[in-house]
N, C-alpha and C. Protein backbone atom coordinates (compact mmCIF):
# COMPACT_ATOMS: atom_id res chain seq x y z
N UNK A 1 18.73 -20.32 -15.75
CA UNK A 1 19.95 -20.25 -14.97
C UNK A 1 19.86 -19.05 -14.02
N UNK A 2 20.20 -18.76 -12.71
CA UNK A 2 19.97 -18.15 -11.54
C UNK A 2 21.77 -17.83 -11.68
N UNK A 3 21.80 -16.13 -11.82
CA UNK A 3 23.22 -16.06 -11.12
C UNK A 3 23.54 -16.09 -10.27
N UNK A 4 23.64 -17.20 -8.63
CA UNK A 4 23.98 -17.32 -8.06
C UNK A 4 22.95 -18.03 -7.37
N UNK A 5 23.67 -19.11 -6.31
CA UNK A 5 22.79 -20.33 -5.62
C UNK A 5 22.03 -19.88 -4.73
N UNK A 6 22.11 -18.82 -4.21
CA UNK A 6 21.51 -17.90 -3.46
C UNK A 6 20.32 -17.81 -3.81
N UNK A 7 20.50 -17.19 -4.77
CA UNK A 7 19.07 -17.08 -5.51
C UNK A 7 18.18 -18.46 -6.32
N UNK A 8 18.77 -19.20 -5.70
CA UNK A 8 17.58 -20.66 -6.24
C UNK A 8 16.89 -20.99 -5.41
N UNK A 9 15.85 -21.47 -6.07
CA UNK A 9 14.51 -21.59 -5.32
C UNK A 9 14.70 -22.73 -3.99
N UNK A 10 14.07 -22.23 -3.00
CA UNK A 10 14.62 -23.27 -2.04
C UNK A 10 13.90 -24.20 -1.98
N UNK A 11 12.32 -24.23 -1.85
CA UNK A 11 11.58 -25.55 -2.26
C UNK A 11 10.84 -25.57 -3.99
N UNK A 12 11.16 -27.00 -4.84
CA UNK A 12 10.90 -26.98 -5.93
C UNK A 12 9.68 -27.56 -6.39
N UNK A 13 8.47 -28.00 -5.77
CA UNK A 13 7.47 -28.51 -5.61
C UNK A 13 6.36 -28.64 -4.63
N UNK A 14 5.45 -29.20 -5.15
CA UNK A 14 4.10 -29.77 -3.98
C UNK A 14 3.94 -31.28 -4.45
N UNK A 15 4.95 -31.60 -3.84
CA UNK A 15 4.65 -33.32 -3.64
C UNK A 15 3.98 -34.49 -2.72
N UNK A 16 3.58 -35.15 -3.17
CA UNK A 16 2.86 -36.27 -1.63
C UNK A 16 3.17 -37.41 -1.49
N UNK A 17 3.57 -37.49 0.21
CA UNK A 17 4.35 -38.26 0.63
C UNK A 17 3.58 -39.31 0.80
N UNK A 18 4.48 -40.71 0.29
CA UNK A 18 3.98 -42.04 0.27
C UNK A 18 4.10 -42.81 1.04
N UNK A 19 5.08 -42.37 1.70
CA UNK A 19 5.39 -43.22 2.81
C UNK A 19 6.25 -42.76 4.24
N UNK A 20 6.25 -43.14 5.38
CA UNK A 20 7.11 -42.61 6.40
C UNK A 20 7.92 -43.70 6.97
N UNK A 21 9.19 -43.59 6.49
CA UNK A 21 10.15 -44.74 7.05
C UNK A 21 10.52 -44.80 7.78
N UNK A 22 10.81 -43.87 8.77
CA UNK A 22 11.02 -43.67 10.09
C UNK A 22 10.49 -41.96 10.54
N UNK A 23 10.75 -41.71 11.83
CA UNK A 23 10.72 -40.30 12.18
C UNK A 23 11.21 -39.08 11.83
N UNK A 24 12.53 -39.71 10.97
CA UNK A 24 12.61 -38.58 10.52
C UNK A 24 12.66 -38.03 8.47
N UNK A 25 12.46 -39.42 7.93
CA UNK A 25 12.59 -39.58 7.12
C UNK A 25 11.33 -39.90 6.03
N UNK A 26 11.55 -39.33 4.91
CA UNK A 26 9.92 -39.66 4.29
C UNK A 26 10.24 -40.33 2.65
N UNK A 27 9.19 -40.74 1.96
CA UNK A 27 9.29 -41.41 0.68
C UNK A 27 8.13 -40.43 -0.27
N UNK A 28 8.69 -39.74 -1.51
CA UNK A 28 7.54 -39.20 -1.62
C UNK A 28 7.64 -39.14 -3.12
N UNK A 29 6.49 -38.78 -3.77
CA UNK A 29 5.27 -39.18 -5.20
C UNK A 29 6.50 -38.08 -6.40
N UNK A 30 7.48 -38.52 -6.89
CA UNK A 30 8.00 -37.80 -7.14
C UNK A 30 8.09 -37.92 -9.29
N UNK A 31 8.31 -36.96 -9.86
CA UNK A 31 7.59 -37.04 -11.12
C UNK A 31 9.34 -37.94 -11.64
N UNK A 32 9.46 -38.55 -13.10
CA UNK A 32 10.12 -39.36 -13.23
C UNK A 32 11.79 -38.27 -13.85
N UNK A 33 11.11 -37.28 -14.88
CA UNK A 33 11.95 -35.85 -14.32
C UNK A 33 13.13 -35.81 -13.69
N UNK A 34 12.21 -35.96 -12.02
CA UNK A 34 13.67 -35.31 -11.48
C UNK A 34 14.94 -36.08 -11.34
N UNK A 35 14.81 -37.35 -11.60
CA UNK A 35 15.80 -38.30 -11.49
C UNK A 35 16.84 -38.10 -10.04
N UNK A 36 15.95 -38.17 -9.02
CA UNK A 36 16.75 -38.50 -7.89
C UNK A 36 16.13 -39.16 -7.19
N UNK A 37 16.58 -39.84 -5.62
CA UNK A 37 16.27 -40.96 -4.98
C UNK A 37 14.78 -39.97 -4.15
N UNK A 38 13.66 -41.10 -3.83
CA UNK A 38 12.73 -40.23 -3.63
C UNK A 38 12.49 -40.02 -1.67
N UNK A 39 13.31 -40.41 -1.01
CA UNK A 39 13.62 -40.48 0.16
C UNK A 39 14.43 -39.24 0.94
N UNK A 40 13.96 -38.43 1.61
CA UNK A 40 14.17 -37.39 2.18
C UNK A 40 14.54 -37.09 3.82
N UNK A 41 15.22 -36.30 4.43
CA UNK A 41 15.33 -36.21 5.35
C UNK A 41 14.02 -35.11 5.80
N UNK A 42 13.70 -35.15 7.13
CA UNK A 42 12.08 -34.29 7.31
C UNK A 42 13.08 -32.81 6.86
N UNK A 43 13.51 -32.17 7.74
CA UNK A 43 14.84 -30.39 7.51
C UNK A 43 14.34 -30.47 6.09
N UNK A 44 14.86 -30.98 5.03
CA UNK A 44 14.51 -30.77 3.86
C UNK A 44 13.38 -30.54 3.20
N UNK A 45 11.82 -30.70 3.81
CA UNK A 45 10.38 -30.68 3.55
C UNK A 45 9.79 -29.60 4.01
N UNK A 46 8.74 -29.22 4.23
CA UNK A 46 8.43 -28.12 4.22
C UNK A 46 6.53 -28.01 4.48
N UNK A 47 6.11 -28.03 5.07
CA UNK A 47 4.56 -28.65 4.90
C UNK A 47 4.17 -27.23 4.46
N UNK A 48 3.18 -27.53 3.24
CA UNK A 48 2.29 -26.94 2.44
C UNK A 48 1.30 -26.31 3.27
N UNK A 49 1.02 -25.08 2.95
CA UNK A 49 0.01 -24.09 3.86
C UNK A 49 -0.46 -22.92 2.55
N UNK A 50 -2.21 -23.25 2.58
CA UNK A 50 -2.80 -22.69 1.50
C UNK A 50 -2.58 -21.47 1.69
N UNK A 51 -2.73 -20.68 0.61
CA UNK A 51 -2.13 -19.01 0.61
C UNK A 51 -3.66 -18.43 1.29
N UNK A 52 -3.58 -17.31 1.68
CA UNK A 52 -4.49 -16.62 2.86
C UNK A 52 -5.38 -16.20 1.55
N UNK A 53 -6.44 -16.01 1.56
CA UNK A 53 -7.12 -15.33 0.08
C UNK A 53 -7.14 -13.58 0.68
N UNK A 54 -6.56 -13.06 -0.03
CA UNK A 54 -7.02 -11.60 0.23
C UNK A 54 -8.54 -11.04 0.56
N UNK A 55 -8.44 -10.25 1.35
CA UNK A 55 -10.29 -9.59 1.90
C UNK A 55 -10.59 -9.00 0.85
N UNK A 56 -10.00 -7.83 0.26
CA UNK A 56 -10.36 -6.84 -0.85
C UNK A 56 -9.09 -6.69 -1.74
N UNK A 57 -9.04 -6.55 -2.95
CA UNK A 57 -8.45 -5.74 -3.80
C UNK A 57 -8.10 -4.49 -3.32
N UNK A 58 -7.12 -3.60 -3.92
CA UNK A 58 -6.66 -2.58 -3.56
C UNK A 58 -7.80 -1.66 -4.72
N UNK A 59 -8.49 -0.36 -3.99
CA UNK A 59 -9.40 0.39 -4.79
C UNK A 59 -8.08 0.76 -6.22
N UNK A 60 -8.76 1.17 -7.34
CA UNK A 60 -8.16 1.61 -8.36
C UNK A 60 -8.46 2.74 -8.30
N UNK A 61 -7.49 3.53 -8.90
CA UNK A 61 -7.56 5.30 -8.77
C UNK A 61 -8.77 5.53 -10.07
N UNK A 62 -9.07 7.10 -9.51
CA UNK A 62 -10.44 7.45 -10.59
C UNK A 62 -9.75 8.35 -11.17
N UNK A 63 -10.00 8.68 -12.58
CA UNK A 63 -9.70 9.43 -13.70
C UNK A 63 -10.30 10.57 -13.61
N UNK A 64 -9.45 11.77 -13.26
CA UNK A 64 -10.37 13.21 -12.94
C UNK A 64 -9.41 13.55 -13.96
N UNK A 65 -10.24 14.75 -14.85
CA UNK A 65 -9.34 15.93 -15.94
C UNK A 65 -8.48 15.50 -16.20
N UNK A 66 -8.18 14.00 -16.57
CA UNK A 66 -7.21 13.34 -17.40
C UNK A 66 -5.62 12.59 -16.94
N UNK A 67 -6.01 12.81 -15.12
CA UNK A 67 -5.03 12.19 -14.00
C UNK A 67 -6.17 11.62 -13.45
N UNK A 68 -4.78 10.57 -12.68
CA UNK A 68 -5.20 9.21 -11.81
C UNK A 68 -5.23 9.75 -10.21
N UNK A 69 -6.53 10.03 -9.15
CA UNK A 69 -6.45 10.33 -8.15
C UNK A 69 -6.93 9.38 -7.53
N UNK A 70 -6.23 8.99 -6.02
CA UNK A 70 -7.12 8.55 -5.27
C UNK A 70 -7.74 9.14 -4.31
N UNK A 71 -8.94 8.69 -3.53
CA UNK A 71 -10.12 8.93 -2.68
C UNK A 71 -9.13 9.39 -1.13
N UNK A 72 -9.33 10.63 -0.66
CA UNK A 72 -8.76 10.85 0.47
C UNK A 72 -10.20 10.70 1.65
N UNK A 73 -10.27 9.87 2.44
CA UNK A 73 -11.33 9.62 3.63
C UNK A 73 -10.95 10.86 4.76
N UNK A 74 -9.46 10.80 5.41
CA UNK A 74 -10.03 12.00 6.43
C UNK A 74 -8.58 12.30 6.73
N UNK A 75 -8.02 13.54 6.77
CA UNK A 75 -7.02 13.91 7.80
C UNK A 75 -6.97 13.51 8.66
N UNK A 76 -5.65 13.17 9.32
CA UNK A 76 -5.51 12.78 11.10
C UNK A 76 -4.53 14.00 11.41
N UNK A 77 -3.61 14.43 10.90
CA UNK A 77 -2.73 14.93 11.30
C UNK A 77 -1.98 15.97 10.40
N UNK A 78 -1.43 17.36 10.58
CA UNK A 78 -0.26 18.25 10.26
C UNK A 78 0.58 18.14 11.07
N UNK A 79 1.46 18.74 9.85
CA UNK A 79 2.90 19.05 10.44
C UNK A 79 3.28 20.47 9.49
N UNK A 80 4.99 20.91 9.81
CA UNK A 80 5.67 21.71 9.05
C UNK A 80 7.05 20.69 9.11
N UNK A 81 7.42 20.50 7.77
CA UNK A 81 9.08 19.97 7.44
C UNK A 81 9.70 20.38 6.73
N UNK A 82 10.86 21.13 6.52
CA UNK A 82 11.54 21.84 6.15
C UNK A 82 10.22 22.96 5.57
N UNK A 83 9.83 23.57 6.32
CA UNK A 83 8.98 25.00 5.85
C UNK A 83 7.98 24.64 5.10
N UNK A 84 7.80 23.29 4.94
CA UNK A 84 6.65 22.94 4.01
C UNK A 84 5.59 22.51 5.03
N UNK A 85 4.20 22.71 4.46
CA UNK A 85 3.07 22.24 5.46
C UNK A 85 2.84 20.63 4.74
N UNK A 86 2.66 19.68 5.65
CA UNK A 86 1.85 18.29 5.44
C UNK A 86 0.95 18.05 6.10
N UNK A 87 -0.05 17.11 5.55
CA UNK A 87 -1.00 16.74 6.01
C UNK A 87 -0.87 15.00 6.09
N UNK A 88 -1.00 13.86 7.07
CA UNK A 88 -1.09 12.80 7.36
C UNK A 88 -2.56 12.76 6.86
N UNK A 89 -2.57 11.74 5.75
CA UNK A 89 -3.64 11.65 5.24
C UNK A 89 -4.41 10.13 5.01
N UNK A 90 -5.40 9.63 5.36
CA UNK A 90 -6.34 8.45 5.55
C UNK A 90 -6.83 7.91 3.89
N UNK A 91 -6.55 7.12 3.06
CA UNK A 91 -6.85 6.85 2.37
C UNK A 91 -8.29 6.02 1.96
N UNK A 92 -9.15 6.14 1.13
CA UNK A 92 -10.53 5.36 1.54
C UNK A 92 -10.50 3.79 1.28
N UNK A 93 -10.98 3.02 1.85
CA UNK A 93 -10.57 1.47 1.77
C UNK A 93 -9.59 1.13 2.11
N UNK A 94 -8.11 1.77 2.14
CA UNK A 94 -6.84 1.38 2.62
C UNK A 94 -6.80 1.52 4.45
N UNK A 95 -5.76 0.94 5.01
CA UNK A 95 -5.98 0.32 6.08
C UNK A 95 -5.09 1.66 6.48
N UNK A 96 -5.05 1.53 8.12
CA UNK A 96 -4.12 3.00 8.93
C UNK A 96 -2.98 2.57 8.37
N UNK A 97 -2.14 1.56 7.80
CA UNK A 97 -1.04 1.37 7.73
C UNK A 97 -0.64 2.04 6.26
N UNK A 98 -1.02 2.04 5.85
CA UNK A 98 -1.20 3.04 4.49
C UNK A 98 -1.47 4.37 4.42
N UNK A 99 -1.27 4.74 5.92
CA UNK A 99 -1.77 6.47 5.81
C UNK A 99 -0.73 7.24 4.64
N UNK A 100 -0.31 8.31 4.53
CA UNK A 100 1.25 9.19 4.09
C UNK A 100 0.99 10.39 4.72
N UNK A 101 2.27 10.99 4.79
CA UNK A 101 2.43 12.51 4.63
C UNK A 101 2.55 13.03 3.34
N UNK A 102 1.46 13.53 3.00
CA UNK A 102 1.59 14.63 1.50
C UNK A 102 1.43 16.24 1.81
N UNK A 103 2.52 17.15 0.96
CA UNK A 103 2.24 18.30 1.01
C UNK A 103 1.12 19.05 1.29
N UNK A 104 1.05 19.59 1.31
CA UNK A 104 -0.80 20.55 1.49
C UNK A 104 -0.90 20.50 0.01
N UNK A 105 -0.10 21.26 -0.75
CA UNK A 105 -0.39 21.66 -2.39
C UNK A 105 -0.91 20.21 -2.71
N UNK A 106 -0.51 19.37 -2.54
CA UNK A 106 -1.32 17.89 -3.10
C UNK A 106 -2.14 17.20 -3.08
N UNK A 107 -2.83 18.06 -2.04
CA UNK A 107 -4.26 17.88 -1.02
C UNK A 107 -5.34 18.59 -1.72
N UNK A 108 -5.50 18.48 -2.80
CA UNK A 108 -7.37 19.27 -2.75
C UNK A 108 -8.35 18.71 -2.14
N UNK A 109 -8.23 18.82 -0.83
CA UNK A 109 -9.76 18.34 -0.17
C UNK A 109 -9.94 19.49 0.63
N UNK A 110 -10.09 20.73 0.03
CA UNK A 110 -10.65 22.20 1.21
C UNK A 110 -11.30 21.10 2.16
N UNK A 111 -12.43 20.69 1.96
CA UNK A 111 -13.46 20.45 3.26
C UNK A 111 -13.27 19.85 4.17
N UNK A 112 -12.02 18.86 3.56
CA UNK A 112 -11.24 18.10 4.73
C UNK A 112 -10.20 18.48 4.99
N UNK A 113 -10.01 19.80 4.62
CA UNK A 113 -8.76 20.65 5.57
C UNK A 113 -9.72 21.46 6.78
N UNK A 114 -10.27 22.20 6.29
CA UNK A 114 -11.68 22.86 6.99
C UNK A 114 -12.05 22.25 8.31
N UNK A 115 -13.02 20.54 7.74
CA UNK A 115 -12.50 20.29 8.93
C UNK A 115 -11.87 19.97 10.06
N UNK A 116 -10.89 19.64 9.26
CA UNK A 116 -9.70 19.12 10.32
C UNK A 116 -9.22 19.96 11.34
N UNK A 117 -9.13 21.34 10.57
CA UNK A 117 -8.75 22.72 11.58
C UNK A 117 -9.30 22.91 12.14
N UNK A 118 -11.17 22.69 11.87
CA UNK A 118 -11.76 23.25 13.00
C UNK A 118 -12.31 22.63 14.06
N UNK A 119 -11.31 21.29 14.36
CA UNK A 119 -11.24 20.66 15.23
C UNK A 119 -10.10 19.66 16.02
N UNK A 120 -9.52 20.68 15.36
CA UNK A 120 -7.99 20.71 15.97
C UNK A 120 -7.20 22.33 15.44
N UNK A 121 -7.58 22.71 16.84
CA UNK A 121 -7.00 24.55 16.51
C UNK A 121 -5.93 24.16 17.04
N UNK A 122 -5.24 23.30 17.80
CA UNK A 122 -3.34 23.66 17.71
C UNK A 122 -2.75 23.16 16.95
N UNK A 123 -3.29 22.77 15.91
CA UNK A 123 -2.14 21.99 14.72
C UNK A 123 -2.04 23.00 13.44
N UNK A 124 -1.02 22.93 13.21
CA UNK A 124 0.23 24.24 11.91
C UNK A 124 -1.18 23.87 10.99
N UNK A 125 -1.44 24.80 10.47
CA UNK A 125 -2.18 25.31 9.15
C UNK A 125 -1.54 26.10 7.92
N UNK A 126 -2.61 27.01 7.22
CA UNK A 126 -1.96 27.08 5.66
C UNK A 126 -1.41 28.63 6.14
N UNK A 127 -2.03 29.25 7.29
CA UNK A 127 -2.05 30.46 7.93
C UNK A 127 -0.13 30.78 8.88
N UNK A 128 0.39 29.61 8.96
CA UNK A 128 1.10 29.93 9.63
C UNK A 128 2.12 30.52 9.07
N UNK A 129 3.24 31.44 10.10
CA UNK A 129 3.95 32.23 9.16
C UNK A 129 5.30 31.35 8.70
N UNK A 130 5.31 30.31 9.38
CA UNK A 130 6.65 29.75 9.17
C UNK A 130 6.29 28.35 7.84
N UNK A 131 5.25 28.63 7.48
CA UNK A 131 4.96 27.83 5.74
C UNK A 131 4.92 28.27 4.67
N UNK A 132 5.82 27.60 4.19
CA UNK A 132 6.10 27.98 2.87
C UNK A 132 5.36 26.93 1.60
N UNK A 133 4.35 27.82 0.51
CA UNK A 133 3.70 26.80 0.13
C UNK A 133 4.11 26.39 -1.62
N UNK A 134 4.15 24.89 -1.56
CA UNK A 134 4.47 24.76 -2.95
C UNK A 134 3.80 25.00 -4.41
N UNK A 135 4.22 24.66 -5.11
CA UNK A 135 3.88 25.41 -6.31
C UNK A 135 2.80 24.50 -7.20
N UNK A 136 3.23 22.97 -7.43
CA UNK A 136 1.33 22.19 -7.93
C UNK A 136 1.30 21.21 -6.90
N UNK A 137 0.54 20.65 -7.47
CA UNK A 137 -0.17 19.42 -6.58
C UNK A 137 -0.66 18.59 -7.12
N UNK A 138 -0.80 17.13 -7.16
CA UNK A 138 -1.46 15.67 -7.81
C UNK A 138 -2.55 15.02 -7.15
N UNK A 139 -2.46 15.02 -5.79
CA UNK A 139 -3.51 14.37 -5.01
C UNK A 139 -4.66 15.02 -4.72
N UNK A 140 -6.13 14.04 -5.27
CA UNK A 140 -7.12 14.79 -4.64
C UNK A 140 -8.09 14.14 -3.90
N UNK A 141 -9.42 15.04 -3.31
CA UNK A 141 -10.14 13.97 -2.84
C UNK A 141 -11.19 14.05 -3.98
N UNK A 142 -11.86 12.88 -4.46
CA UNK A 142 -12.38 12.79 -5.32
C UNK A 142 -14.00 12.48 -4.80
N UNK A 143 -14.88 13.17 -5.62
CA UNK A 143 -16.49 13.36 -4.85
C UNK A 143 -17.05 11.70 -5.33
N UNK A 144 -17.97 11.02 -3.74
CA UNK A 144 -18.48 10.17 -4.50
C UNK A 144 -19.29 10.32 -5.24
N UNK A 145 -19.46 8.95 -6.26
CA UNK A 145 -20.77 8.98 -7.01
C UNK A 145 -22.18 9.22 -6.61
N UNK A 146 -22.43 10.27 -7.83
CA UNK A 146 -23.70 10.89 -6.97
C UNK A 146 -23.90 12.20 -6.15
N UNK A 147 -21.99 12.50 -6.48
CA UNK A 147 -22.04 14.25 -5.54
C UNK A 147 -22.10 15.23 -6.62
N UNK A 148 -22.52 16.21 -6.01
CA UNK A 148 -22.53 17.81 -6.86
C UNK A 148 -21.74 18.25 -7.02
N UNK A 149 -20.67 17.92 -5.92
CA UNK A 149 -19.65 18.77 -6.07
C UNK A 149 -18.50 18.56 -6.78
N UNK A 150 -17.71 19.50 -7.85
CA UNK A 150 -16.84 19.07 -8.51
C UNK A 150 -15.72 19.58 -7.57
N UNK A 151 -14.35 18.68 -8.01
CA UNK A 151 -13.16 19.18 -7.90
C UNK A 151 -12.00 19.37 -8.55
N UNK A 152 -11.19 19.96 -8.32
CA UNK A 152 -10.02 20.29 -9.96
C UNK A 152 -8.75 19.67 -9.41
N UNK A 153 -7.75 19.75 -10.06
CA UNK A 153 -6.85 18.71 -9.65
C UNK A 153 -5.69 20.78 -9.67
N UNK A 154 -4.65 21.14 -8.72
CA UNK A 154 -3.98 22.23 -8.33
C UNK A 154 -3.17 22.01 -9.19
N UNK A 155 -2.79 22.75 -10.19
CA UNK A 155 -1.77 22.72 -11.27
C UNK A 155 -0.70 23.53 -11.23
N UNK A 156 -1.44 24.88 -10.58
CA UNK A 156 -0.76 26.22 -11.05
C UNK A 156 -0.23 26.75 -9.64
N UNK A 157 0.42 27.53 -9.25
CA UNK A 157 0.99 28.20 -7.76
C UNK A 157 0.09 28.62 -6.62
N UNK A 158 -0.02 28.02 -5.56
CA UNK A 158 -1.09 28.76 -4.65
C UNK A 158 -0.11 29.99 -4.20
N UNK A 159 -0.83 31.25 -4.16
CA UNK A 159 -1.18 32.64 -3.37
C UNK A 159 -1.14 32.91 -2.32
């Protein structure tokens, strides 16, 4: 039961039509069930269109020091909002439409702060005087397989 008609399903099947009685009207393969006349006006039908298959799965986050991070690919962009620094951040496998703004504190990717600054010297950094910086952080960039380099996930107050 649906509280309200609103919310009922508007088409209730994938049925096939047996016949066309005129232009606007159809006869169709209907199970014994539904107990109604099997003759339709076309408004009421709906032609069937296979679902698109998805390109990729969405990546699954990797398990660092006992949290779920995902893979940060590249800065595009800072800002300052309300005194806080952000970074517009590129997710790996996810599309531009999936970018976010996350704090700096949520960002452990030094190297991709590094370089982001040092190739874009007019955009707000960690240096400026009008940022104020928060206290932990969750997001990191995580090394691929096969790197040396470790990274820690910011728990405690940056300095």
């Amino acid at each position: 039961m649906v509280p309200s008609w609103k919310l009922d399903p508007r088409f209730i099947g994938l049925y096939t039509i047996t016949a066309i009685i005129n232009a606007v009207a159809f006869r169709l393969e209907l199970p014994q069930a539904l107990k109604t006349h099997n003759v339709f006006y076309k408004s009421l039908l709906k032609r069937y269109v296979e679902p698109l298959k998805p390109s990729s799965l969405p990546p699954t986050p990797v398990m660092v020091d006992g949290s779920l991070a995902f893979r940060i690919t590249k800065i595009i962009d800072s800002q300052v909002l309300r005194r806080y620094l952000q970074y517009l951040v590129h997710w790996k496998v996810y599309g531009p439409e999936e970018r976010m703004w996350l704090p700096a504190s949520d960002v452990n990717a030094s190297h991709l702060i590094k370089a982001f600054h040092r190739s874009h010297l007019d955009k707000v950094g960690p240096g400026c005087p009008e940022v104020t910086h928060r206290r932990e952080g969750t997001v990191m960039d995580v090394p691929a397989t096969g790197s040396r380099r470790s990274v820690r996930l910011v728990t405690r107050g940056l300095n």
